[in-house]
Protein backbone atom coordinates (compact mmCIF):
# COMPACT_ATOMS: atom_id res chain seq x y z
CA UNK A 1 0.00 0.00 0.00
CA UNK A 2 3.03 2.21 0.70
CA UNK A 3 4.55 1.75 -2.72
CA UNK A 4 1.15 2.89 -4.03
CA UNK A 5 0.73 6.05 -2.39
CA UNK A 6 4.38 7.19 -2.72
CA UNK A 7 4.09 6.56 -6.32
CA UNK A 8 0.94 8.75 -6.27
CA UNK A 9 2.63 11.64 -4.86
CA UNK A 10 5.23 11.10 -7.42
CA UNK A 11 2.58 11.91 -9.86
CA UNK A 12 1.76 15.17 -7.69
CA UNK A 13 1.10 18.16 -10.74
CA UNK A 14 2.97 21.02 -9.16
CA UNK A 15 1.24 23.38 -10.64
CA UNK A 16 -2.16 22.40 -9.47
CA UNK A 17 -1.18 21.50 -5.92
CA UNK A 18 -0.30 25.77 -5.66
CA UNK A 19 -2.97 26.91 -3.25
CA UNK A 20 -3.52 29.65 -5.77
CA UNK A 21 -4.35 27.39 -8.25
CA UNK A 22 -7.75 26.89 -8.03
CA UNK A 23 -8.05 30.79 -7.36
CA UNK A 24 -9.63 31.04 -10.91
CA UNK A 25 -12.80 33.73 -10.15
CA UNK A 26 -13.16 36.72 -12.43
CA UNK A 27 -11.76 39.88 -10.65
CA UNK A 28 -12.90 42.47 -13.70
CA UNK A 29 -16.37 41.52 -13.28
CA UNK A 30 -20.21 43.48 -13.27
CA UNK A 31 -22.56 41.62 -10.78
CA UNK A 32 -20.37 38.36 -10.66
CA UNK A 33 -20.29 38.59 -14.72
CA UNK A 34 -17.05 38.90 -15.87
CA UNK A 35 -17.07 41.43 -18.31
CA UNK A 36 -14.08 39.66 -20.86
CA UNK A 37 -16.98 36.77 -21.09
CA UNK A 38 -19.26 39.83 -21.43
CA UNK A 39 -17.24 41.36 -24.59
CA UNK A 40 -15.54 38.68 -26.36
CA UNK A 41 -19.26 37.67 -28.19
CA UNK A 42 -18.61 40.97 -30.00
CA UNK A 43 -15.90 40.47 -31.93
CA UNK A 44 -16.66 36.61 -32.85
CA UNK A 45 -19.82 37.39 -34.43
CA UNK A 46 -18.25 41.05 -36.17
CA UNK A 47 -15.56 38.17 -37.43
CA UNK A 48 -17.92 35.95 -38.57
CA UNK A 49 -20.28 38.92 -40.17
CA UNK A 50 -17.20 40.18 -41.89
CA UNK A 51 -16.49 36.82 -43.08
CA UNK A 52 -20.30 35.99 -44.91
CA UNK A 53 -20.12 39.55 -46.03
CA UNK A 54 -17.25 38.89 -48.37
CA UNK A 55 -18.66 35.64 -49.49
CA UNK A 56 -21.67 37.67 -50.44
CA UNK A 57 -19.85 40.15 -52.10
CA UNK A 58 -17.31 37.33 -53.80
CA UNK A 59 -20.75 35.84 -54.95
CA UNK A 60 -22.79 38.71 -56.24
CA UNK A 61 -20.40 41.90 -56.79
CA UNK A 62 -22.81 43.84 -54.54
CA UNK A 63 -20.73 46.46 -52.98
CA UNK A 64 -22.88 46.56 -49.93
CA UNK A 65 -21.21 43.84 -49.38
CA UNK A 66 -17.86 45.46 -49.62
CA UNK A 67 -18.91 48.00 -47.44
CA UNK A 68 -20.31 45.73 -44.77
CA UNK A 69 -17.12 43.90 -44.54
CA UNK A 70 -15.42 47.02 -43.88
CA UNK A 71 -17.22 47.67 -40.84
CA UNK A 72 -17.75 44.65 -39.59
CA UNK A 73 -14.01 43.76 -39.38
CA UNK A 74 -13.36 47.63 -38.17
CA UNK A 75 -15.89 47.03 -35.18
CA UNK A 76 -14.24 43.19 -34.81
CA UNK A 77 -11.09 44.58 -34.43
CA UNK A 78 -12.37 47.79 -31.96
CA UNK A 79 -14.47 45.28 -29.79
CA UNK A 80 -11.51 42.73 -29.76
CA UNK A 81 -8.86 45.11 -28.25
CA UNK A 82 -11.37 46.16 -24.97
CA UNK A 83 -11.98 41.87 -24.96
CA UNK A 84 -8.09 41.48 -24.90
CA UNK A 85 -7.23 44.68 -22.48
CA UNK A 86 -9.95 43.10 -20.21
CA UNK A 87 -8.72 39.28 -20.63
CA UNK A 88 -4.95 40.58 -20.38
CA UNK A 89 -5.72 42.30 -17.48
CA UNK A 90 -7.06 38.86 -16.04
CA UNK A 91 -4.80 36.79 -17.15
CA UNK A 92 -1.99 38.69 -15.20
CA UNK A 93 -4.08 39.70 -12.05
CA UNK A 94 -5.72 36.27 -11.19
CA UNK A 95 -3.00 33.51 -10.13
CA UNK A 96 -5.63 30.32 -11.11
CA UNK A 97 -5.78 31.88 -14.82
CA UNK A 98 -1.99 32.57 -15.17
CA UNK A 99 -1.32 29.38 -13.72
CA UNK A 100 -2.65 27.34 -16.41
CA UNK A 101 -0.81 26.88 -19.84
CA UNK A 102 -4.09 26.79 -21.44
CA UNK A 103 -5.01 29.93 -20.59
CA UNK A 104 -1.71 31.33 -22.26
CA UNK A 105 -2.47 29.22 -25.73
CA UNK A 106 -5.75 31.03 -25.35
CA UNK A 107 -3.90 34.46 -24.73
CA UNK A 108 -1.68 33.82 -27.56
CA UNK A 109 -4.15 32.34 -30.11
CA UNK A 110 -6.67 34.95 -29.22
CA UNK A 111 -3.56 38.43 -29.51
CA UNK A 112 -2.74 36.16 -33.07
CA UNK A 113 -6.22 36.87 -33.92
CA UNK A 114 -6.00 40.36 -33.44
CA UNK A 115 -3.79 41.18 -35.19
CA UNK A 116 -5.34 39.40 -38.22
CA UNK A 117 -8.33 41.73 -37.46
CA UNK A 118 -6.36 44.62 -37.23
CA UNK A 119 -4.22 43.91 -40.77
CA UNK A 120 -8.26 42.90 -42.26
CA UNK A 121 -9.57 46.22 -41.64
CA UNK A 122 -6.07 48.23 -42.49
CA UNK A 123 -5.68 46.30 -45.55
CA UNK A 124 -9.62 47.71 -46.72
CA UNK A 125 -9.71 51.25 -45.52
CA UNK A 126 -7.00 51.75 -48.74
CA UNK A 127 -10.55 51.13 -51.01
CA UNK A 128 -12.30 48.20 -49.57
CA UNK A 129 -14.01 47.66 -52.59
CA UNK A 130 -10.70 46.86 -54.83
CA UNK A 131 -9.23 44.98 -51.98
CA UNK A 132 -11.87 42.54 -50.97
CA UNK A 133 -10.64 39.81 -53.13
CA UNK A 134 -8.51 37.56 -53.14
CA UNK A 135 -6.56 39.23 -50.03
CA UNK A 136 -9.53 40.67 -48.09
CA UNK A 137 -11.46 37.46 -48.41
CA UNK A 138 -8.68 35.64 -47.50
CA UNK A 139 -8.17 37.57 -43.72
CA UNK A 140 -11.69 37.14 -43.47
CA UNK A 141 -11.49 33.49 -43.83
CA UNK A 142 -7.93 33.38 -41.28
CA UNK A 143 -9.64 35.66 -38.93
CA UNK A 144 -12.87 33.50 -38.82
CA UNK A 145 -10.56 30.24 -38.55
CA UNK A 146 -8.71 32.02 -35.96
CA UNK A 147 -11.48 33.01 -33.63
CA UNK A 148 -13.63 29.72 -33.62
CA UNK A 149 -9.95 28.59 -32.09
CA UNK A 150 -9.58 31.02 -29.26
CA UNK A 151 -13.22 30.62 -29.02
CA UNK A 152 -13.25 26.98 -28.40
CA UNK A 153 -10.15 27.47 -25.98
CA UNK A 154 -11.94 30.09 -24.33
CA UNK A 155 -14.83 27.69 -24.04
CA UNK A 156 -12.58 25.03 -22.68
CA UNK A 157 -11.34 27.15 -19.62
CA UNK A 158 -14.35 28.37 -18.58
CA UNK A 159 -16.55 25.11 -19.25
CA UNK A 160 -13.59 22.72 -18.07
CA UNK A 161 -11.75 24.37 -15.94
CA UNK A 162 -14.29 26.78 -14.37
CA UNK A 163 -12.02 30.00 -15.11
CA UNK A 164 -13.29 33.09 -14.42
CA UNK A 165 -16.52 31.99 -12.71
CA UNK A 166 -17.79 32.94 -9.76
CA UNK A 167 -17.79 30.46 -6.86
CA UNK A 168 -21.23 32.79 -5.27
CA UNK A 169 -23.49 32.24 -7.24
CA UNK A 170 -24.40 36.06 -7.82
């Protein structure tokens, strides 16, 4: 029985056996919300708008289309910064969040997409109409790839690992 339980304690994660480790609760937060949670819908679906937008336009030369890309992946890339300022701001204030290496593949995946955004909207404000395809259609398509990924991670450390929950309730 001895050999068992050393060999258990072997197996001891560091990392999770830090008291702070499970210390995972939003600290930017309205009402127990936490407001990255709160913000981050914003620039998924702007990323995703942007995205359809330029198949539309790819599909019927409408420059609506054009137009609506423009500002969708303007208002992606506005919204994403105050996500990313509020989810830095976690990341490096709450010792459960900076503690886990997925929440850095989500910090990195998610500042990747961002830029993306930011080189999408750049890239059309020099006439979004001649620069929607192939190159604007093309960061459309990286930026949507790009944000179901953080997405899903983001999903993952909330939903698996109960980051940036609240323990109350409230």
């Amino acid at each position: 029985m001895q050999a068992h339980e050393k060999r258990e304690n072997q197996l001891t994660d560091p990392i999770s056996s830090n008291p702070k480790f499970n210390h995972a609760e939003s600290r930017i937060a309205i009402a127990g919300h936490p407001v990255h949670a709160m913000l981050v819908s914003f620039p998924i679906a702007l990323t995703t708008c942007a995205w359809g937008a330029d198949i539309f336009y790819w599909a019927t030369g409408d420059l609506f289309w054009a137009r609506a890309a423009l500002w969708a992946s303007g208002m992606a890339f506005l919204m994403g910064l105050l996500a990313g300022l509020s989810g830095t701001v976690e990341l490096l204030v709450v010792p459960g969040i900076r503690a886990r290496a997925a929440s850095w593949t989500h910090f990195i995946i998610a500042m990747t997409l961002l830029a993306v955004l930011g080189a999408n909207w750049g890239y059309r404000l020099y006439g979004y109409e001649e620069m929607l395809l192939p190159y604007g259609l093309l960061l459309s398509s990286l930026s949507a790839a790009f944000a179901g990924f953080a997405g899903w991670h983001g999903g993952k450390l909330v939903f698996d690992y109960q980051v940036g929950t609240s323990s109350s309730g409230s």
